[in-house]
Protein backbone atom coordinates (compact mmCIF):
# COMPACT_ATOMS: atom_id res chain seq x y z
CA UNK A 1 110.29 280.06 153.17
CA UNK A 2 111.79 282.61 155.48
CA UNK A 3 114.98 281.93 154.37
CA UNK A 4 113.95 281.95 150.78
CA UNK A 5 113.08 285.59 151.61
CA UNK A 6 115.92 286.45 152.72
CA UNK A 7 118.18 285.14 150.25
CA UNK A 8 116.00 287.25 147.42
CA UNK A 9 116.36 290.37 150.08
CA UNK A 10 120.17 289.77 150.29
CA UNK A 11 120.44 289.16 146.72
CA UNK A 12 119.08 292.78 145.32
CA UNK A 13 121.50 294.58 147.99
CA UNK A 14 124.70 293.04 146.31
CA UNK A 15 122.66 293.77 143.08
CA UNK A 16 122.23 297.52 144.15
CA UNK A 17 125.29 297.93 146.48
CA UNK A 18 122.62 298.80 149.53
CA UNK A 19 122.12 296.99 152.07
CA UNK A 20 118.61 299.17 152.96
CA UNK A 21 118.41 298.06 156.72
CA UNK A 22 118.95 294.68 156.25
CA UNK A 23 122.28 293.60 158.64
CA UNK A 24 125.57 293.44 157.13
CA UNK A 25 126.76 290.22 155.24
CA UNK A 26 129.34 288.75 153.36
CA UNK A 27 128.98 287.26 149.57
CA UNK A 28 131.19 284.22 149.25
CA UNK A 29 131.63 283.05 145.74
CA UNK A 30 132.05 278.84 144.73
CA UNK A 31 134.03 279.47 141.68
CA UNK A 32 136.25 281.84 142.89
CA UNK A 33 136.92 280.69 146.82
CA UNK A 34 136.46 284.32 147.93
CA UNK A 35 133.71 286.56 150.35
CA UNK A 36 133.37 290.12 149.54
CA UNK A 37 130.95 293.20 151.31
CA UNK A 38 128.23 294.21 149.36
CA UNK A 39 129.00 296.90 147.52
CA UNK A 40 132.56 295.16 146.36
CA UNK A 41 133.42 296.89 142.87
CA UNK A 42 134.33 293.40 141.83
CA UNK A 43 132.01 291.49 139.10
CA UNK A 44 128.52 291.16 139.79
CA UNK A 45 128.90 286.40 140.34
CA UNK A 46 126.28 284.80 139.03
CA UNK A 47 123.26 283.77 141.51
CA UNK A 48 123.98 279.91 141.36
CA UNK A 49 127.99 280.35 142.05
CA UNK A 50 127.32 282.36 145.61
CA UNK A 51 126.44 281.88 149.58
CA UNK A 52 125.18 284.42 151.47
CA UNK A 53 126.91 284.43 155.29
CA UNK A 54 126.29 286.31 158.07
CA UNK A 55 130.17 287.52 159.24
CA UNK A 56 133.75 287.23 157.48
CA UNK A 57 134.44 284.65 160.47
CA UNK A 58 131.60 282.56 158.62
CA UNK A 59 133.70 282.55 155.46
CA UNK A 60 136.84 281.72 156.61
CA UNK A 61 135.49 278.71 158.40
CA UNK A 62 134.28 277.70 155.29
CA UNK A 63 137.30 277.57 153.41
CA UNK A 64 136.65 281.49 152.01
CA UNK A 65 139.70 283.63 151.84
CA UNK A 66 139.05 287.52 151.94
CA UNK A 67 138.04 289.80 148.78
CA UNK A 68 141.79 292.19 147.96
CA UNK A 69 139.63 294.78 146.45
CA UNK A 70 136.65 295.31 149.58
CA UNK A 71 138.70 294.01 151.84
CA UNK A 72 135.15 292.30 154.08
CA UNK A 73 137.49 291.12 156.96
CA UNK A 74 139.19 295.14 157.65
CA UNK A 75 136.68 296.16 160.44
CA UNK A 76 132.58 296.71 159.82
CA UNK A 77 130.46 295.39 157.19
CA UNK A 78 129.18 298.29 155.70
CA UNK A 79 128.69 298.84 152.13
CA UNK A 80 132.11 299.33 150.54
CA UNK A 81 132.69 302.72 149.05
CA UNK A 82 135.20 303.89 147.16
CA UNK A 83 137.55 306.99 148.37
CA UNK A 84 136.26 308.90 145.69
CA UNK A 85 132.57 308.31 147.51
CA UNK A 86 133.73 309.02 150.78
């Protein structure tokens, strides 16, 4: 159940580009083969096509190759911003 949680807590900060104190994670999409930060300016996936992991490390093990836009594996996890938000 706790994990259920989770996923539904992990799924509105993608939604709404905040994390809001939960710890950083990466999105890593089926269909596509790639992880972005939340935040990523990319297309909102669709909740059946994605897997929530806990670093960019995770991703990669799993076959995940890093978002060109967000760029997840260039230092912290923190929301993605654009320069224009900076």
């Amino acid at each position: 159940m706790e994990l259920l949680r989770s996923d539904g807590a992990r799924w509105n900060a993608m939604v709404n580009k905040r994390l809001d104190g939960l710890d950083p994670f990466v999105i890593a999409v089926r269909t596509t083969g790639i992880y972005c930060r939340v935040g990523c300016p990319a297309r909102t996936p669709h909740r059946e096509n994605i897997v929530f992991m806990d670093s960019a490390g995770q991703a990669r093990e799993a076959g995940f190759r890093a978002c060109k836009r967000c760029r997840p594996d260039a230092g912290d996890l923190s929301p993605w911003r654009s320069a224009r938000d900076r």
